[in-house]
Protein backbone atom coordinates (compact mmCIF):
# COMPACT_ATOMS: atom_id res chain seq x y z
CA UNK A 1 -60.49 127.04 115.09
CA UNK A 2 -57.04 128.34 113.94
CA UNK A 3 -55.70 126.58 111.22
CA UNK A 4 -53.35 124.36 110.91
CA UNK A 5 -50.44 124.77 108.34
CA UNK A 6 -49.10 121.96 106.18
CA UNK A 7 -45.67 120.72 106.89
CA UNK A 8 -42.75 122.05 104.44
CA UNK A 9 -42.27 120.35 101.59
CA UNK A 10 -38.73 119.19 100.67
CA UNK A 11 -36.80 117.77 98.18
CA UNK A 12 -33.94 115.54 98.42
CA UNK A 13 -31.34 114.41 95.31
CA UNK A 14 -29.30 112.29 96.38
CA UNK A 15 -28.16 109.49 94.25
CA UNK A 16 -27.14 107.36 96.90
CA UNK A 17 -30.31 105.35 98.33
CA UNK A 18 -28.83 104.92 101.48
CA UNK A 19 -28.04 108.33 102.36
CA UNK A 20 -31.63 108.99 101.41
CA UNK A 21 -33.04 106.55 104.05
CA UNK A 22 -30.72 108.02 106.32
CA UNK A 23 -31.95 111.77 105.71
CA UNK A 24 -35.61 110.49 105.85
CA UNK A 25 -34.68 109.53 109.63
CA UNK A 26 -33.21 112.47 110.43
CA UNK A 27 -36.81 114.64 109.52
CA UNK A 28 -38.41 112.05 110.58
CA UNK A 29 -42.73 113.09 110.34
CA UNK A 30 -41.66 116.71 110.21
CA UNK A 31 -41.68 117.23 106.44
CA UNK A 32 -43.44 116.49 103.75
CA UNK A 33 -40.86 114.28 101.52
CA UNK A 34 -40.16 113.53 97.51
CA UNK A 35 -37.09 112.17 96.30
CA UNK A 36 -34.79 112.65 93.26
CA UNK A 37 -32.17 109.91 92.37
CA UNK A 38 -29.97 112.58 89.73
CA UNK A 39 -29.83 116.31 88.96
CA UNK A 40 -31.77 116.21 86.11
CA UNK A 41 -35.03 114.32 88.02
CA UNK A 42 -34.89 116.95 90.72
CA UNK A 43 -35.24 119.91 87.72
CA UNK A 44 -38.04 117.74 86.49
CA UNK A 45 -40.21 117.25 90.03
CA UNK A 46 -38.99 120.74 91.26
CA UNK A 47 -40.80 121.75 87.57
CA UNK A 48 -43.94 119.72 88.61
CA UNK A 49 -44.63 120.89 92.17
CA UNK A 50 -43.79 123.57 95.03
CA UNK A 51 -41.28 122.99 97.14
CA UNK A 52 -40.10 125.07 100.31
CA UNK A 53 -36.70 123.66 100.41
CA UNK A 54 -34.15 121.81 98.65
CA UNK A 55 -31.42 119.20 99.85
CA UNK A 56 -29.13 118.47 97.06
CA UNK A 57 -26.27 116.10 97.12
CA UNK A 58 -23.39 117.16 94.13
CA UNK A 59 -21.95 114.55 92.36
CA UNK A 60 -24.54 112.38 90.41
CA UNK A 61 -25.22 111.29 87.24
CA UNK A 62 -27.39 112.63 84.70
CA UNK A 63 -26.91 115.83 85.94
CA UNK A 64 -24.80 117.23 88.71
CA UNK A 65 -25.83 119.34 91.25
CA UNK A 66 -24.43 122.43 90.38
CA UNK A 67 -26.26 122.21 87.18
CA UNK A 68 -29.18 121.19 88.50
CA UNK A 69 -28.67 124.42 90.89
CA UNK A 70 -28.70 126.30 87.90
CA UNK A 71 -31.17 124.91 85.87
CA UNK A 72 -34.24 125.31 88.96
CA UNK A 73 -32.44 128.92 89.24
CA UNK A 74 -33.23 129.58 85.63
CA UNK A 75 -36.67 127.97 85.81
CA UNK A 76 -37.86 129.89 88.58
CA UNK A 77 -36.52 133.15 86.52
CA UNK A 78 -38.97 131.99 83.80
CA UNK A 79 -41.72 131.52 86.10
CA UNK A 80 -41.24 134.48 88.08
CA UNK A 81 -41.20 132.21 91.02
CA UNK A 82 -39.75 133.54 94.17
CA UNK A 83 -36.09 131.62 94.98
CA UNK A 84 -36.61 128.25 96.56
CA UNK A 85 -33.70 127.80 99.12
CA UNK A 86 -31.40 125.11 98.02
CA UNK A 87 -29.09 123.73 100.68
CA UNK A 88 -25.86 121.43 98.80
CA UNK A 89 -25.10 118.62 100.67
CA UNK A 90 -21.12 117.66 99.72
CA UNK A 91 -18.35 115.48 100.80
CA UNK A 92 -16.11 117.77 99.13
CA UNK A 93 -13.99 120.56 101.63
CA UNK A 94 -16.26 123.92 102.36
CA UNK A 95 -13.04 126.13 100.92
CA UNK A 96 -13.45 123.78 97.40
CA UNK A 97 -16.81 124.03 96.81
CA UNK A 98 -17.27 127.80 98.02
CA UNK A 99 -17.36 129.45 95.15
CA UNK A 100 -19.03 127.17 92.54
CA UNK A 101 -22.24 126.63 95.08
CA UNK A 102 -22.50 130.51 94.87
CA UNK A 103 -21.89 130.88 91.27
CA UNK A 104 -24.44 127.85 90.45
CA UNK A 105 -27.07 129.84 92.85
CA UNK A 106 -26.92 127.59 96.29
CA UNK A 107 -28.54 129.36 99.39
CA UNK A 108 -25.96 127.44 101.27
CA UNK A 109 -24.13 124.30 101.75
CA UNK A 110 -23.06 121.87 104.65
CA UNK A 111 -20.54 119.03 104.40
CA UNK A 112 -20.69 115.75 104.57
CA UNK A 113 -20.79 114.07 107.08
CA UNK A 114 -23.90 115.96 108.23
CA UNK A 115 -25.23 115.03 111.98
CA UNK A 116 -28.97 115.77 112.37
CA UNK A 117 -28.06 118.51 114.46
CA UNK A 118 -26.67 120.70 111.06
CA UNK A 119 -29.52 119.69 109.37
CA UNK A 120 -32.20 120.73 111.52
CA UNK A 121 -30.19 124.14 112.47
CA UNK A 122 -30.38 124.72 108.21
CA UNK A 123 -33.85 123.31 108.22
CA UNK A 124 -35.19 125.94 111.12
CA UNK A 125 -32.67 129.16 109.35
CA UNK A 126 -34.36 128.65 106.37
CA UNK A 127 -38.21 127.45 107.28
CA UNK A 128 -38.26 128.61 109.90
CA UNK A 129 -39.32 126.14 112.05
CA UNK A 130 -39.64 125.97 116.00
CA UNK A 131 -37.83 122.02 115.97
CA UNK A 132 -35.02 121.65 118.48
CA UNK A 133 -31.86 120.81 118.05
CA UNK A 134 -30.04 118.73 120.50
CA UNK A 135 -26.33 120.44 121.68
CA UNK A 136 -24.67 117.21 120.91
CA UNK A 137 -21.38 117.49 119.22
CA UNK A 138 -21.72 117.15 115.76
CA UNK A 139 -17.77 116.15 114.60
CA UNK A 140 -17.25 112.38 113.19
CA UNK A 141 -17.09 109.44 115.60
CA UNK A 142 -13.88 107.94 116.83
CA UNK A 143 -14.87 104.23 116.84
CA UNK A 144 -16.17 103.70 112.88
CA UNK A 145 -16.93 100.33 113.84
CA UNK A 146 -19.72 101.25 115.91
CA UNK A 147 -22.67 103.67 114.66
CA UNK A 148 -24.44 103.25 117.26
CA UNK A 149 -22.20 105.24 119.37
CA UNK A 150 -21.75 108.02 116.76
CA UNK A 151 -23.90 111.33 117.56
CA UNK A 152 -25.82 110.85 114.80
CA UNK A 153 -28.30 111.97 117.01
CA UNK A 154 -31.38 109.46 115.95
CA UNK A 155 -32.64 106.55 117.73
CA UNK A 156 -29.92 103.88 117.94
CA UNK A 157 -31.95 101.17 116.78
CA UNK A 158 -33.63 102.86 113.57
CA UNK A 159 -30.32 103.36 112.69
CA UNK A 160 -29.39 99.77 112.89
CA UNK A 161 -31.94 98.76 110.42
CA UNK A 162 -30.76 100.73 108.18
CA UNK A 163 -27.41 99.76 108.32
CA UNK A 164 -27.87 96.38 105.94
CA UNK A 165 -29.34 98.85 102.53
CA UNK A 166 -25.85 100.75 103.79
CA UNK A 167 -23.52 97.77 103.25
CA UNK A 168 -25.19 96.44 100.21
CA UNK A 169 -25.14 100.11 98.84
CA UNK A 170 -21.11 100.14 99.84
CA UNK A 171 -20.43 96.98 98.53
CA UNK A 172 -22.15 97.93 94.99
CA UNK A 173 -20.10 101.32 94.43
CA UNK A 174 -17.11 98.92 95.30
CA UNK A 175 -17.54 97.07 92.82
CA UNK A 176 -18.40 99.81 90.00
CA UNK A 177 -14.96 101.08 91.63
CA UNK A 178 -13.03 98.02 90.70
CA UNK A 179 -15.16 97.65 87.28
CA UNK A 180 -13.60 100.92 86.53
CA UNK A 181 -10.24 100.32 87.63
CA UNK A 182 -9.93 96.70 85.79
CA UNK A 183 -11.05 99.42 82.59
CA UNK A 184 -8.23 101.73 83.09
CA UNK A 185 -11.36 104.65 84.12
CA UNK A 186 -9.58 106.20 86.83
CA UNK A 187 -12.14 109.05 86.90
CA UNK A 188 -15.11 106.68 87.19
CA UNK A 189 -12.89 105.05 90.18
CA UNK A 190 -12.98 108.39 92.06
CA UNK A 191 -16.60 109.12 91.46
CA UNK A 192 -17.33 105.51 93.23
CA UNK A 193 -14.58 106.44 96.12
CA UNK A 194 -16.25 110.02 96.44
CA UNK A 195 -19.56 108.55 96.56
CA UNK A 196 -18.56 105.97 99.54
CA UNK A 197 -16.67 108.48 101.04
CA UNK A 198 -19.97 110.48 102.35
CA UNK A 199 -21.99 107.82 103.00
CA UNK A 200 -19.56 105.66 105.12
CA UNK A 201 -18.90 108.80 107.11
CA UNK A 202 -22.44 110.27 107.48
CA UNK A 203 -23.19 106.70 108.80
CA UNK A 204 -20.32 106.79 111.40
CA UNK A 205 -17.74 104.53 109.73
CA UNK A 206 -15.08 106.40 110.03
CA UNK A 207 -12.09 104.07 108.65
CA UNK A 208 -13.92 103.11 105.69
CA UNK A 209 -14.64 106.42 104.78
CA UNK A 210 -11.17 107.60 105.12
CA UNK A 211 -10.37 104.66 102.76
CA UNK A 212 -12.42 105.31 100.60
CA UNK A 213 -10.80 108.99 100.48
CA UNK A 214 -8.00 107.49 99.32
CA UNK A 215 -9.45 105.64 96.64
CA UNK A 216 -10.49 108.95 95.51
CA UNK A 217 -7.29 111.06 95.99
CA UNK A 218 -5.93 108.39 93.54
CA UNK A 219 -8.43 108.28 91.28
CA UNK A 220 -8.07 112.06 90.74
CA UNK A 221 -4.10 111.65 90.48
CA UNK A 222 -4.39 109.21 88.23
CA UNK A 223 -2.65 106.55 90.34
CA UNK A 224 -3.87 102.94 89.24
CA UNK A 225 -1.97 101.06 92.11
CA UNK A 226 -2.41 103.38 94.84
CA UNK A 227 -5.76 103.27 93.94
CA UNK A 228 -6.21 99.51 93.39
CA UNK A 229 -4.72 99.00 97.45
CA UNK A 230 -6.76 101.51 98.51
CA UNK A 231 -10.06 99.91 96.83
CA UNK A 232 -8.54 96.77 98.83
CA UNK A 233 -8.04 98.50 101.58
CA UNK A 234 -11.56 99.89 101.77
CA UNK A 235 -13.28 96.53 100.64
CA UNK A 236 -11.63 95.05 103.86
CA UNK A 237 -12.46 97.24 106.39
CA UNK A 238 -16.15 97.13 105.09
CA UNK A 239 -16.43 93.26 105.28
CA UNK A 240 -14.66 93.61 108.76
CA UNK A 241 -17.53 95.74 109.76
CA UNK A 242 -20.08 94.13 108.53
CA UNK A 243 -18.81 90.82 110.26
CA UNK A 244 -18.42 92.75 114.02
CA UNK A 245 -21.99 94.23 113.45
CA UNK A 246 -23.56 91.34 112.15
């Protein structure tokens, strides 16, 4: 009998447990799966065990992903191991992030919000596997009050279980956000907006994630009362969302 390979083996470091979940669903059984919560967790599993690909979100604590980018890089130098692609997953603009991805060693990068569709194009470039992709639009929904008409390109109803870890994970970085802001950390403020930012919109809530932009833009321009209305703003359009869904 021929035999039968083992499914790849990924990684994915993502701080965000809800953007996890949500990754999880989009591989569904196809993959093998660990997780890392921070940069410096992923260096330490990637250290561990083999892996034939690695997701990596970019801003997390610990370490960031650049760093961690580096760090595997320089690990696998060590151990004369061949290079393991590592794919950046970012809410930050492709023209931003360009350059630093390449100088920290990144195979490649796609930007949040990713549609299954992206990921299992990257997944089948770099594994080459045989998995089909659907040719379903993959640009952000127009009605970010309902996912469930979003091309996220998963079954409808697995995605609406997931949705409740989604708003409790939303309505935690809200509240680091306006921890931070009540301390005068503006820079902590934008982390928390940055971090809602991809996971509202990878999730199909468009508004909120555009809100949460904001919250962001003024956390990096130092603007306490922009960014106090915006964390309003955002906080609003969250609860209204919850209420139409729930």
């Amino acid at each position: 009998m021929p035999s039968v390979s083992a499914p790849p083996r990924i990684l994915l470091v993502d701080d965000n447990a809800d953007n996890l979940v949500l990754m999880r669903l989009f591989l569904d059984s196809d993959y093998r799966i660990d997780e890392a919560a921070n940069g410096r967790e992923a260096v330490d599993r990637f250290a561990a065990a083999t892996y034939d690909l690695v997701l990596m979100d970019l801003e997390m604590p610990v370490l960031d992903g650049h760093d961690a980018t580096r760090a595997i890089r320089a690990l696998e130098s060590r151990e004369n191991r061949p290079p393991t692609p590592i794919l950046v997953l970012t809410a930050h603009s492709l023209d931003e992030q360009r350059d630093r991805c390449r100088e920290a060693g990144c195979s490649d990068f796609l930007v949040k919000p990713v549609r299954k569709a992206a990921i299992l194009a990257a997944l089948r470039r770099f594994l080459g596997r045989d998995t089909a992709a659907p040719d379903t639009p993959v640009s952000a929904p127009d009605r970010a009050a309902e996912p469930a008409a979003c091309p996220l390109l998963v079954d409808r109803e697995r995605l609406r279980q997931l949705l409740p870890l989604f708003f409790d994970t939303a309505a935690k970085t809200l509240e680091a956000a306006r921890l931070a802001l009540d301390q005068g950390d503006l820079e902590a403020a934008r982390r928390q907006g940055h971090k809602l930012k991809g996971s509202a919109l990878s999730y199909g809530f468009e508004e909120i994630g555009l809100a949460a932009k904001d919250l962001e833009l003024a956390g990096e321009a130092g603007d306490a009362p922009h960014a106090a209305t915006a964390l309003d703003r955002t906080a609003r359009l969250l609860q209204e969302a919850g209420g139409k869904l729930f």
